[in-house]
C-alpha atoms as a PDB file:
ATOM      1  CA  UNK A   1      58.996  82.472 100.702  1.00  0.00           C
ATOM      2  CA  UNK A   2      59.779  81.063 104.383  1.00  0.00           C
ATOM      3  CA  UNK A   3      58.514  77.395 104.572  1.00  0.00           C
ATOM      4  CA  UNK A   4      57.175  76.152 108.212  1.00  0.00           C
ATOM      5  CA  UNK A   5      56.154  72.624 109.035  1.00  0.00           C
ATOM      6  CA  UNK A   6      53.694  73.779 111.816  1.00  0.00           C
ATOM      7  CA  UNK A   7      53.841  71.359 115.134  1.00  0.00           C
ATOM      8  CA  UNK A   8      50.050  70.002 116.025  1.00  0.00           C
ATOM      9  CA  UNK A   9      49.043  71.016 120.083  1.00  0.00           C
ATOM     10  CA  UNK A  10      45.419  69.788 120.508  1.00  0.00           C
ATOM     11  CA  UNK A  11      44.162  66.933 118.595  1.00  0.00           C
ATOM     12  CA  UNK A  12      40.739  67.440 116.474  1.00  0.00           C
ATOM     13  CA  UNK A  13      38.615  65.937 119.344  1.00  0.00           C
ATOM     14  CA  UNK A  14      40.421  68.607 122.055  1.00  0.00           C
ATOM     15  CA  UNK A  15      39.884  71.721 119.662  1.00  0.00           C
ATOM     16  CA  UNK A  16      36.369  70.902 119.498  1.00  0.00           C
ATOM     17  CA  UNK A  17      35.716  71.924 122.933  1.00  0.00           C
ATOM     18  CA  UNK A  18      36.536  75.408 122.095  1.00  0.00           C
ATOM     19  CA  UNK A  19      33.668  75.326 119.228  1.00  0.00           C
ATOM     20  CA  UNK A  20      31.869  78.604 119.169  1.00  0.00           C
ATOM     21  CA  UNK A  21      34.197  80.199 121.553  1.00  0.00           C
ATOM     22  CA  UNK A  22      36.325  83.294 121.313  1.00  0.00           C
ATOM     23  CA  UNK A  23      39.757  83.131 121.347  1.00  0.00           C
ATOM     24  CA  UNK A  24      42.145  85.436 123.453  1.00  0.00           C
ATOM     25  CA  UNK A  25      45.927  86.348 122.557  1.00  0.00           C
ATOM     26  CA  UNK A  26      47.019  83.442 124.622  1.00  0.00           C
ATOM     27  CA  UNK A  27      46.251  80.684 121.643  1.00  0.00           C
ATOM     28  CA  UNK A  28      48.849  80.853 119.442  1.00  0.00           C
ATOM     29  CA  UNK A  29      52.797  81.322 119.987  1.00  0.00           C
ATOM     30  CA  UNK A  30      53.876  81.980 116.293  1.00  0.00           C
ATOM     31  CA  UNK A  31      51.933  85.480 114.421  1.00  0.00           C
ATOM     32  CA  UNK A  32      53.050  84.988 110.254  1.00  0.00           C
ATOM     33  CA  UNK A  33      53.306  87.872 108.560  1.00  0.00           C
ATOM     34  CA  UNK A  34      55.729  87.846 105.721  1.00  0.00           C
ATOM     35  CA  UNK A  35      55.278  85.462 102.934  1.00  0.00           C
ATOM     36  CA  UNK A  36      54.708  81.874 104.314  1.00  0.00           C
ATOM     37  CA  UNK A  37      53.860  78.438 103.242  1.00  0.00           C
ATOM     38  CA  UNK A  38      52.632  76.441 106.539  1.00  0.00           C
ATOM     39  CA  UNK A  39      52.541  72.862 106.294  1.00  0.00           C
ATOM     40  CA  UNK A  40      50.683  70.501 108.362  1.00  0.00           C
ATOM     41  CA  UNK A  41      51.642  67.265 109.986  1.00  0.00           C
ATOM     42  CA  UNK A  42      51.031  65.411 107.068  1.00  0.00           C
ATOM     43  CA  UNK A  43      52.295  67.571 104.367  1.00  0.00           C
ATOM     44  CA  UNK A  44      49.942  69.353 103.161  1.00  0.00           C
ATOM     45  CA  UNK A  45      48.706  72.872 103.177  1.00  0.00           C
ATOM     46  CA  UNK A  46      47.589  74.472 106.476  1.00  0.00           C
ATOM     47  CA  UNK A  47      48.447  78.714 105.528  1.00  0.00           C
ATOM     48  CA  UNK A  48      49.794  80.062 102.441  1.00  0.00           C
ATOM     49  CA  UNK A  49      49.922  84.019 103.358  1.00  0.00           C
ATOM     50  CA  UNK A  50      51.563  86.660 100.719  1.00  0.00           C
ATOM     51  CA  UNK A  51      51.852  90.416 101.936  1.00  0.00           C
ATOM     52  CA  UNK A  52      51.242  92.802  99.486  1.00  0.00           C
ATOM     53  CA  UNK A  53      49.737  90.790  96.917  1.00  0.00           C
ATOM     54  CA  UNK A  54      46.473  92.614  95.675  1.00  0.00           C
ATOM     55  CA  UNK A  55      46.852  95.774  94.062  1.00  0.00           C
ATOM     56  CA  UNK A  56      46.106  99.285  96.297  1.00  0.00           C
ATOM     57  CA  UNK A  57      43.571  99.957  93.352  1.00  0.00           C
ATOM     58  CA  UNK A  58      41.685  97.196  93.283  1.00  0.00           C
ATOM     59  CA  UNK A  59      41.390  96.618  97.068  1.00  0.00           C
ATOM     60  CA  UNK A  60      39.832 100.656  97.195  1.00  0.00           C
ATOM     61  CA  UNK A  61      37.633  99.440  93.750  1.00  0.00           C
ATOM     62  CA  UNK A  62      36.561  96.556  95.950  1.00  0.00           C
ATOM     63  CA  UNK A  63      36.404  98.068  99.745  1.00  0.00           C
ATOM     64  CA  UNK A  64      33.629 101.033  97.846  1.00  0.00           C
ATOM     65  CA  UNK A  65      31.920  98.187  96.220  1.00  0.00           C
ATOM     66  CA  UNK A  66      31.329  95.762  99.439  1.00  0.00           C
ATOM     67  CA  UNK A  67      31.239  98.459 102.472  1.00  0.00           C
ATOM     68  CA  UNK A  68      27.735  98.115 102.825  1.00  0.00           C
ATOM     69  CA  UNK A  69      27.428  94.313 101.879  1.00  0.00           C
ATOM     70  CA  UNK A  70      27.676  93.212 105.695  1.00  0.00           C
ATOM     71  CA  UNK A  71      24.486  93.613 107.944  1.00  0.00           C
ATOM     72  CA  UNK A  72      22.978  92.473 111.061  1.00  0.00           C
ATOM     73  CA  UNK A  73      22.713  88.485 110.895  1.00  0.00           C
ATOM     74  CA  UNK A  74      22.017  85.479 113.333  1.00  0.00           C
ATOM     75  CA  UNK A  75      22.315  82.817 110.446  1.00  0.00           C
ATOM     76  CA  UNK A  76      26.282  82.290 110.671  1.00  0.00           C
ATOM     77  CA  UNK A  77      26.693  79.323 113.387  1.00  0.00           C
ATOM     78  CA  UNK A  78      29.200  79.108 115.983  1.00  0.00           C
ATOM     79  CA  UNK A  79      31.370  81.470 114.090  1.00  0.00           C
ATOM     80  CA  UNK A  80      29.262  83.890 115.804  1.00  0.00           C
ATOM     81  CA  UNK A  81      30.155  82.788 119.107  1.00  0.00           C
ATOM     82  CA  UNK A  82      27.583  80.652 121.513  1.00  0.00           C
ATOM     83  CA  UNK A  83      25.727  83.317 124.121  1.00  0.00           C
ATOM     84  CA  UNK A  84      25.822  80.686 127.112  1.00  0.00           C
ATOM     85  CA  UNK A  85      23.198  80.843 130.071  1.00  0.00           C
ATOM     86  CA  UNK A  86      23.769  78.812 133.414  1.00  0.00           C
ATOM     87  CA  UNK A  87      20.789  75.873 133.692  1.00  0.00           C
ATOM     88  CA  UNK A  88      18.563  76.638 136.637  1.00  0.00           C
ATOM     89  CA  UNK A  89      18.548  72.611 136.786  1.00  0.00           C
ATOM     90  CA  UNK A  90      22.290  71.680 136.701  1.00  0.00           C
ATOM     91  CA  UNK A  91      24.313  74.826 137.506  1.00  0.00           C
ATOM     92  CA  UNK A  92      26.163  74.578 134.497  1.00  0.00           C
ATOM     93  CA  UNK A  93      26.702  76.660 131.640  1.00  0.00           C
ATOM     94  CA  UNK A  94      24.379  75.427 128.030  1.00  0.00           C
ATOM     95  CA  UNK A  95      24.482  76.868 124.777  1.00  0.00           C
ATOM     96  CA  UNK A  96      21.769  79.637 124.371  1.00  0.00           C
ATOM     97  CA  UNK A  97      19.882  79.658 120.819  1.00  0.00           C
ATOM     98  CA  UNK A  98      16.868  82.086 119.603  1.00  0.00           C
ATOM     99  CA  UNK A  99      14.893  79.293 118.056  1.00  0.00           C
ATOM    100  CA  UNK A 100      12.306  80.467 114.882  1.00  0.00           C
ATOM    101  CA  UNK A 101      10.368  78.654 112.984  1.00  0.00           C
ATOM    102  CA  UNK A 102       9.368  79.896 108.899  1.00  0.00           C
ATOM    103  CA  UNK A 103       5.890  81.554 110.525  1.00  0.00           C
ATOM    104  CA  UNK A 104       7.794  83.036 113.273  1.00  0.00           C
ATOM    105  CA  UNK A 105       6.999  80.765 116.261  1.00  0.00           C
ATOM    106  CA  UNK A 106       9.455  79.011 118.214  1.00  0.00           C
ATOM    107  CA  UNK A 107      11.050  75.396 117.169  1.00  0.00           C
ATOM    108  CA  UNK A 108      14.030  73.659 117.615  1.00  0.00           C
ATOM    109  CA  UNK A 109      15.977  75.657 114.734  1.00  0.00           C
ATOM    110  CA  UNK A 110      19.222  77.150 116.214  1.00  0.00           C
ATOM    111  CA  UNK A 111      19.957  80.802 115.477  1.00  0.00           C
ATOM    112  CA  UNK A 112      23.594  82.087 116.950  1.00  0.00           C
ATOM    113  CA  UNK A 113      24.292  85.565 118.404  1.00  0.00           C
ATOM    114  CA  UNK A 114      23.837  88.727 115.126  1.00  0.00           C
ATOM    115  CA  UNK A 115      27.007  89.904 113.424  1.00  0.00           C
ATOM    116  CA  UNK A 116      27.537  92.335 110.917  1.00  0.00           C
ATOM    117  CA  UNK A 117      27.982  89.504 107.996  1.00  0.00           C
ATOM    118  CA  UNK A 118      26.777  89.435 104.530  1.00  0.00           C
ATOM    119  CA  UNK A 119      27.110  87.136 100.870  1.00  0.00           C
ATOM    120  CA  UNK A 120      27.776  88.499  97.401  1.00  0.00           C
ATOM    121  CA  UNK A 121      27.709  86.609  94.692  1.00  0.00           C
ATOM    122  CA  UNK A 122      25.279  83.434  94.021  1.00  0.00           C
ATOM    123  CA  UNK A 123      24.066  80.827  96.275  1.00  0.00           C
ATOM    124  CA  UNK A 124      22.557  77.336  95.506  1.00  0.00           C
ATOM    125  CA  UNK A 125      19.300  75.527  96.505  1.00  0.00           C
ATOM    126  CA  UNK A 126      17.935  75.019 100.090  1.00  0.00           C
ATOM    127  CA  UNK A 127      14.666  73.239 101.078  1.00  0.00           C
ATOM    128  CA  UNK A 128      13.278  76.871 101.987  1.00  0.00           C
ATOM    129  CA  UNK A 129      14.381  78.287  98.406  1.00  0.00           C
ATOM    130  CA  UNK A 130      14.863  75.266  96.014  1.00  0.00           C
ATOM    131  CA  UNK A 131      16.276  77.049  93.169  1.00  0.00           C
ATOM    132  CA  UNK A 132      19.649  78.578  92.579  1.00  0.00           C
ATOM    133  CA  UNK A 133      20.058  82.555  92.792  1.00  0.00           C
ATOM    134  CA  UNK A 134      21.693  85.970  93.537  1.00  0.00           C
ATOM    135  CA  UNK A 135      21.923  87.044  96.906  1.00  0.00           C
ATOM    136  CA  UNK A 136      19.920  89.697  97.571  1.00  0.00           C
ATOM    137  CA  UNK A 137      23.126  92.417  97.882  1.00  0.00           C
ATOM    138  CA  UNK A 138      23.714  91.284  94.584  1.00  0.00           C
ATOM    139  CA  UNK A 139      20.686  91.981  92.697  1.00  0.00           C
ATOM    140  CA  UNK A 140      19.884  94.970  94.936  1.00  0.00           C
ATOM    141  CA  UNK A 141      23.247  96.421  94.055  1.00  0.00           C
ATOM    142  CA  UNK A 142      24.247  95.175  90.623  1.00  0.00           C
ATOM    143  CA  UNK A 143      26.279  98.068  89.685  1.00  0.00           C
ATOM    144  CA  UNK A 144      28.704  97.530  93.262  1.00  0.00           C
ATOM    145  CA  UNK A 145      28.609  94.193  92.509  1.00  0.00           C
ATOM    146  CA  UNK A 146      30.422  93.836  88.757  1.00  0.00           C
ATOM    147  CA  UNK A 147      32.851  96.601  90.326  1.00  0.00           C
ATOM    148  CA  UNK A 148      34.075  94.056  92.864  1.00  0.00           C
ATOM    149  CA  UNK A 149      34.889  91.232  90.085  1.00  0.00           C
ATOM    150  CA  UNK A 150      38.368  92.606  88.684  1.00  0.00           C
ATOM    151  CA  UNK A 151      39.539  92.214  92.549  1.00  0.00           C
ATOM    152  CA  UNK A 152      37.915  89.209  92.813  1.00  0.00           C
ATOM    153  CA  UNK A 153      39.354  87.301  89.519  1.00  0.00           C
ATOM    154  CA  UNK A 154      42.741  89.561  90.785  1.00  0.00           C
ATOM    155  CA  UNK A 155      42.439  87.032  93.990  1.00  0.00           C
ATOM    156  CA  UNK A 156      41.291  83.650  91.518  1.00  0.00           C
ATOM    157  CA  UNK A 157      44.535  84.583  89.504  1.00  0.00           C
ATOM    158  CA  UNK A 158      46.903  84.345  92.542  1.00  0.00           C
ATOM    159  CA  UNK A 159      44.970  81.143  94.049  1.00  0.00           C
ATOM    160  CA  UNK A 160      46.098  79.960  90.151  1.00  0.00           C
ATOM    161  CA  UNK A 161      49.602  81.179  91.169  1.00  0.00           C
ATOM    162  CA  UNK A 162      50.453  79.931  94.278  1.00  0.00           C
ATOM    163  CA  UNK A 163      48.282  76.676  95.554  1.00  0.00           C
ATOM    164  CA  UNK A 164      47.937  75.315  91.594  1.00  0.00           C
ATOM    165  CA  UNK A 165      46.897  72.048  92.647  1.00  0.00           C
ATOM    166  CA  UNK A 166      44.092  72.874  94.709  1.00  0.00           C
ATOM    167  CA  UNK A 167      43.127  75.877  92.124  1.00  0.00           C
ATOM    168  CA  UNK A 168      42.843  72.976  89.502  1.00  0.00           C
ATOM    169  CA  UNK A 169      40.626  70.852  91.069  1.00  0.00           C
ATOM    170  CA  UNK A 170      37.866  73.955  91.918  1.00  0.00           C
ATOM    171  CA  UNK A 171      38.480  75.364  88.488  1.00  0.00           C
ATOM    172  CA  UNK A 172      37.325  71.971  87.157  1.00  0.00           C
ATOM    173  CA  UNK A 173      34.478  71.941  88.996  1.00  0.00           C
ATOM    174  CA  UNK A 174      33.898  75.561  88.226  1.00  0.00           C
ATOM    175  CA  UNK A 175      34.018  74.730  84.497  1.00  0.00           C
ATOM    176  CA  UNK A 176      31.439  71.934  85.064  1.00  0.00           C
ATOM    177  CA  UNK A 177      28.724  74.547  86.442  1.00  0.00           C
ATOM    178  CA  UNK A 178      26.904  77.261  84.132  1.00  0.00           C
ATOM    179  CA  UNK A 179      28.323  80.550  84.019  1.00  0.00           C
ATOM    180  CA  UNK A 180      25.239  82.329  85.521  1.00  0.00           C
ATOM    181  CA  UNK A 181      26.241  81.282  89.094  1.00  0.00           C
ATOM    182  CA  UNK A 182      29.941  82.004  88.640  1.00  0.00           C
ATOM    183  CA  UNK A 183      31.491  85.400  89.771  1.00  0.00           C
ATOM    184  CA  UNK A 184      33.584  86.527  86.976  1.00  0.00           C
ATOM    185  CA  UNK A 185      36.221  85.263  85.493  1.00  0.00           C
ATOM    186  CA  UNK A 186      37.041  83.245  89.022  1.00  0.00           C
ATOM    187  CA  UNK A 187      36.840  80.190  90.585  1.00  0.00           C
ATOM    188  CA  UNK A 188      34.352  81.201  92.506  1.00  0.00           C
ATOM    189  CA  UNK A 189      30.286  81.508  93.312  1.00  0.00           C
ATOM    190  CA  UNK A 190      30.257  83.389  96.330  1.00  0.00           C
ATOM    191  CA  UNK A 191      31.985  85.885  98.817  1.00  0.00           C
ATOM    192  CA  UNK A 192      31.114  86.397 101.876  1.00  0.00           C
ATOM    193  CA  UNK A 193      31.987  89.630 104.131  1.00  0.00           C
ATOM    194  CA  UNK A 194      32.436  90.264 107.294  1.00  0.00           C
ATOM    195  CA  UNK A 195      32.842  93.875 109.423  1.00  0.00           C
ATOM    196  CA  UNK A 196      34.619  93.894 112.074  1.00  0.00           C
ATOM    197  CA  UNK A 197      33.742  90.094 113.103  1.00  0.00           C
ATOM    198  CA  UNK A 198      35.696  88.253 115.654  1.00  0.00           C
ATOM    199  CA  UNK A 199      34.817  84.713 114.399  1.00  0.00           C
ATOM    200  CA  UNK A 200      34.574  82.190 117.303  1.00  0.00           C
ATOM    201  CA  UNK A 201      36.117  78.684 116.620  1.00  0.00           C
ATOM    202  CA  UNK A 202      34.778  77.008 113.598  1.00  0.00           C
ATOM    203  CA  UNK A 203      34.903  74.861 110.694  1.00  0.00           C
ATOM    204  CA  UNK A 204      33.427  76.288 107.416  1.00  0.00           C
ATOM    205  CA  UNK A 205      31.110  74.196 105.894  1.00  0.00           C
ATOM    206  CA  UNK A 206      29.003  73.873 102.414  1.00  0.00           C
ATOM    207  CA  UNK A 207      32.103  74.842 100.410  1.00  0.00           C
ATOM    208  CA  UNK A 208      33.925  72.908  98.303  1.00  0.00           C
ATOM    209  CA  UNK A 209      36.157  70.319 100.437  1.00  0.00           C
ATOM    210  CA  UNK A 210      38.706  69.445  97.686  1.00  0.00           C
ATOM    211  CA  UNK A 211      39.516  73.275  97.285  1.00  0.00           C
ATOM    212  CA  UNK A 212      41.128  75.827  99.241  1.00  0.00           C
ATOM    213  CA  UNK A 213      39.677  78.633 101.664  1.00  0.00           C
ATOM    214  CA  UNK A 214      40.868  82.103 100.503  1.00  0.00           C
ATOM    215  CA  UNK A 215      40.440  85.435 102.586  1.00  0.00           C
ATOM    216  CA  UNK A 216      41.692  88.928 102.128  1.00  0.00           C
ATOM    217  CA  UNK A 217      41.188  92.295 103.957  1.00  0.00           C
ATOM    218  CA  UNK A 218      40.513  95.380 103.478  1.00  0.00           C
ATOM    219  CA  UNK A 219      40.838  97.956 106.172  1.00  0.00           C
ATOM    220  CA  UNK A 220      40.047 102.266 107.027  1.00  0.00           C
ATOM    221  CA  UNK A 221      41.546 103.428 110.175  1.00  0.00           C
ATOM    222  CA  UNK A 222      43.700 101.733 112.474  1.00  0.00           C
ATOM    223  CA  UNK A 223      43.586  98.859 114.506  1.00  0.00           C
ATOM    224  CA  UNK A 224      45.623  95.814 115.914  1.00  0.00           C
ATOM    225  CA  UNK A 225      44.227  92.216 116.504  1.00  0.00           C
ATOM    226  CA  UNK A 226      42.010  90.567 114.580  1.00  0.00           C
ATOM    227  CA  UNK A 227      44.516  87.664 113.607  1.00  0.00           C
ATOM    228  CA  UNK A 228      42.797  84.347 111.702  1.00  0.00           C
ATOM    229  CA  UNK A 229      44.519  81.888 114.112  1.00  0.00           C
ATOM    230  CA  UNK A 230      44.167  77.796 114.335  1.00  0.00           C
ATOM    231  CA  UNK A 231      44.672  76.941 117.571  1.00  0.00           C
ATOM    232  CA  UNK A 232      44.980  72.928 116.961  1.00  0.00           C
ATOM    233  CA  UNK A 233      48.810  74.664 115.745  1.00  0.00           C
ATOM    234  CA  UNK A 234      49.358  77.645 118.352  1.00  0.00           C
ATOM    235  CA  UNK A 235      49.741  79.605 114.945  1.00  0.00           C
ATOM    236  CA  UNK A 236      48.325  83.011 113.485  1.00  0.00           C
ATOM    237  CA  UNK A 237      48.008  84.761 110.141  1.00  0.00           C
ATOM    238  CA  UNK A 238      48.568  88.529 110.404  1.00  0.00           C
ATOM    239  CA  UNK A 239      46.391  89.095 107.124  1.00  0.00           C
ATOM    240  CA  UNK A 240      45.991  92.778 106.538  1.00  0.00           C
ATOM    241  CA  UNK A 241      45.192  95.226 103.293  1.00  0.00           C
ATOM    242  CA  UNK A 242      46.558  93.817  99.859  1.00  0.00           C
ATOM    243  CA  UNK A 243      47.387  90.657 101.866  1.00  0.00           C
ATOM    244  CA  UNK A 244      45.765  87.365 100.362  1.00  0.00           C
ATOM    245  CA  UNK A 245      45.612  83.984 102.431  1.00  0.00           C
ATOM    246  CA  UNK A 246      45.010  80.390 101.462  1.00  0.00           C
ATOM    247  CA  UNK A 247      44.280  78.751 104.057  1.00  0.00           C
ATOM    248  CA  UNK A 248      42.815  74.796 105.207  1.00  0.00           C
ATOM    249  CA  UNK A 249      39.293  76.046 106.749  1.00  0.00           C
ATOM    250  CA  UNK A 250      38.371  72.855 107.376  1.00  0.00           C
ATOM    251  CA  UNK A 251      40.274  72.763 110.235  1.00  0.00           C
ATOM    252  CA  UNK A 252      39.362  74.614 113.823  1.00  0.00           C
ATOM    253  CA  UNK A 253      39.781  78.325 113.445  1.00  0.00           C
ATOM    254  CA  UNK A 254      38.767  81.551 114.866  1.00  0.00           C
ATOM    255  CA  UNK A 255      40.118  84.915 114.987  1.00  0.00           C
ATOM    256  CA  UNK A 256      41.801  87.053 117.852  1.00  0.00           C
ATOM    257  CA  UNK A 257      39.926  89.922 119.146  1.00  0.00           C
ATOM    258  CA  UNK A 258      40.570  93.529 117.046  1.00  0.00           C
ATOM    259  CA  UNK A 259      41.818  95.943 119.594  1.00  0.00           C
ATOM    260  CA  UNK A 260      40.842  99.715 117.751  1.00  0.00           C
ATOM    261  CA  UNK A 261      39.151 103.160 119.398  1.00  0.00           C
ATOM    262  CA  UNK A 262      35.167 102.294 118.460  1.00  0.00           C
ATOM    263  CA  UNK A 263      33.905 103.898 115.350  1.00  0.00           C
ATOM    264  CA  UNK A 264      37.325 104.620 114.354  1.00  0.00           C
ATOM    265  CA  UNK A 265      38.287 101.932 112.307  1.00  0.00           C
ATOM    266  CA  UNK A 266      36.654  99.264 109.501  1.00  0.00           C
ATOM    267  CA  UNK A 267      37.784  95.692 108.678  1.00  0.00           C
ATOM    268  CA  UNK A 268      36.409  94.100 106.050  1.00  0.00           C
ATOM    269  CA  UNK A 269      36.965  90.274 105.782  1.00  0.00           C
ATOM    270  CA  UNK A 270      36.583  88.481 102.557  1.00  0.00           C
ATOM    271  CA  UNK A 271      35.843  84.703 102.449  1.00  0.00           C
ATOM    272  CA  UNK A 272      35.687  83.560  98.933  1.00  0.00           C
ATOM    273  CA  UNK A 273      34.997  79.827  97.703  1.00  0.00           C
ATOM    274  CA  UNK A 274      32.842  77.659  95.224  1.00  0.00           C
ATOM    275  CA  UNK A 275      29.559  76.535  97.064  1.00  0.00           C
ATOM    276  CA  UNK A 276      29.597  72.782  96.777  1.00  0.00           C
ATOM    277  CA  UNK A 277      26.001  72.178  95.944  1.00  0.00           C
ATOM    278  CA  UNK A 278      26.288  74.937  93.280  1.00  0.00           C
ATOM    279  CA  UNK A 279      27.486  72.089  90.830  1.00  0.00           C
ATOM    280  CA  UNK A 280      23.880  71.052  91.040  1.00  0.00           C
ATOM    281  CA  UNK A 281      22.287  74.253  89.602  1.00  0.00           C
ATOM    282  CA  UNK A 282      21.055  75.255  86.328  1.00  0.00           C
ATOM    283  CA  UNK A 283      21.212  78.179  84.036  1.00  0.00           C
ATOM    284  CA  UNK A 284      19.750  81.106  85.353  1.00  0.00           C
ATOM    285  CA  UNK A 285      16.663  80.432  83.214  1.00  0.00           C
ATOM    286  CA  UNK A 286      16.234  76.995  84.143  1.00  0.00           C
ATOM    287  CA  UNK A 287      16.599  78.410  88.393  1.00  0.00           C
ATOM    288  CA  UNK A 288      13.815  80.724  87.434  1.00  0.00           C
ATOM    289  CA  UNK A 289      11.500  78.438  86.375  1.00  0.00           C
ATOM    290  CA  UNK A 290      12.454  76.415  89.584  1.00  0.00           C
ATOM    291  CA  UNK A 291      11.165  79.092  91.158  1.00  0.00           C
ATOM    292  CA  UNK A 292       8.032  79.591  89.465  1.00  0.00           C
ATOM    293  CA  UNK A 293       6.784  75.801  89.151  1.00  0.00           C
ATOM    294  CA  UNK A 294       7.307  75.298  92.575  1.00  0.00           C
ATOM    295  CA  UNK A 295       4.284  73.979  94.901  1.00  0.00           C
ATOM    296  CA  UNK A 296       1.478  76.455  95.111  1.00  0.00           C
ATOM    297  CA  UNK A 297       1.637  74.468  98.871  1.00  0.00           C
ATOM    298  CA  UNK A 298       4.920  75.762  99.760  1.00  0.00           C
ATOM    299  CA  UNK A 299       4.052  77.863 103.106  1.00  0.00           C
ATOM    300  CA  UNK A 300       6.897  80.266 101.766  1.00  0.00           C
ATOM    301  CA  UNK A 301       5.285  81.668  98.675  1.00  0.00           C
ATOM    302  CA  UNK A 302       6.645  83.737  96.408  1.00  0.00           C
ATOM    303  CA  UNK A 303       8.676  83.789  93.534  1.00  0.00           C
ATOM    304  CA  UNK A 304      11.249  86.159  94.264  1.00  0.00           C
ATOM    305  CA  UNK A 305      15.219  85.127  92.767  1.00  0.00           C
ATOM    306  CA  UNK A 306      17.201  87.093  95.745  1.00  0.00           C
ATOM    307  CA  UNK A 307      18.765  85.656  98.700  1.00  0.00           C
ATOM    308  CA  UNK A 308      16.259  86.777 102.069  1.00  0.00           C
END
């Protein structure tokens, strides 16, 4: 394993201005692709990137099982990028949001550009849908779903392996949260995919902080590109097929764009983590009946258990 103590460029307040913006080839200096532990300013853990790591098996078990999981979304944030519009009033370029409300009208809610995103796995209580659930790809497609898990505990096993300390403290809070809203064997509630998504700069949010984001690949056809880079460092992560990163996603990050003929070639990003308000949920019994003693008020309606 090469060791790296990675060189800051751009403090927090600097990478901010490139928040929702795509990056180019010109943003980092170092690419890592062979087994690397990257180390921040202070010490800790910016990239942990093994090669190779995930059995071919499991990644074409898990690639068959999630291929369709990603569809057409505008609910991901800046990571989709901000479609900016020059301000007949000052000339200058503003951030450009579809704004919906629940009954379809306009408001002040912000919607980013669509990208071909999606979520497996459980996700926890929101003021629109107080109750903990399955996302709708997972009850839809129960049968993909449970053939995904042996990659997916594959992937909690080496996050075990290789960042211990930061496994141990989501496997504890994994333990403290019912089984019904846990994927697997794993120390995690929820995965989300992404096809051939060039993320613009972001933070992730709503996971939990005093774990570790891990991402994987899984690719058909070829392509080049596509690198998970953190510009605040002027460093990338090469992660391809079988590859398995651990990475500080609380910190500014993006990818590069993936350079590929159109049509002839798939990437399939996995982000998996433990949702942090999913310590707050139930059994799946007790979530159901959430769901059914709610407010005959709500303007929502329903009683339905998926993820819309």
């Amino acid at each position: 394993m090469k060791t790296i103590e990675a060189k800051r460029h751009m403090t927090d307040e600097e990478c901010a201005e490139y928040a929702g913006k795509l990056l180019n080839d010109g943003a980092y200096d170092l690419v890592v692709r062979e087994d690397t532990l990257v180390l921040d300013e202070n010490g800790d853990l910016l990239v942990r990137y093994i090669p190779g790591a995930i059995p071919a098996r499991l990644i074409r078990q898990g690639y068959q099982a999630l291929n369709d999981a990603a569809g057409m979304t505008d609910n991901r944030g800046i990571a989709a990028g901000i479609n900016e519009d020059m301000s007949a009033k000052t000339g200058k370029k503003v951030a450009k949001w579809k704004a919906v409300k629940k009954d379809g009208t306009l408001s002040n809610t912000n919607r980013a550009e669509s990208v071909m995103s999606g979520i497996v796995g459980y996700f926890d209580r929101s003021p629109r849908m107080p109750y903990c659930r399955q996302t709708s790809y997972t009850v839809k497609h129960q049968e993909k779903y449970q053939a995904a898990i042996p990659m997916i505990e594959h992937i909690s096993g080496l996050f075990q392996e290789h960042v211990p300390d930061l496994h141990s403290n989501q496997a504890q809070v994994t333990q403290d949260t019912s089984k019904d809203f846990v994927i697997g064997d794993s120390v995690f509630t929820t995965v989300t995919v992404n096809a051939n998504w060039q993320t613009a700069v972001h933070k992730d949010v709503g996971d939990y902080k005093q774990g570790c984001g891990v991402m994987t690949a899984m690719e058909a056809g070829k392509y080049e590109g596509g690198y998970t880079c953190f510009p605040e460092y002027r460093l990338a992560v090469d992660m391809r097929t079988q590859g398995v990163l651990f990475a500080n996603v609380h910190r500014w990050h993006g990818n590069t764009p993936l350079v590929g003929h159109p049509g002839q070639y798939r990437r399939l990003a996995l982000v998996l983590y433990y949702r942090e308000k999913m310590r707050h949920c139930g059994t799946a019994a007790e979530e159901v009946d959430r769901a059914k003693n709610r407010s005959h008020n709500n303007p929502m309606g329903g009683t339905g258990t998926s993820l819309v």
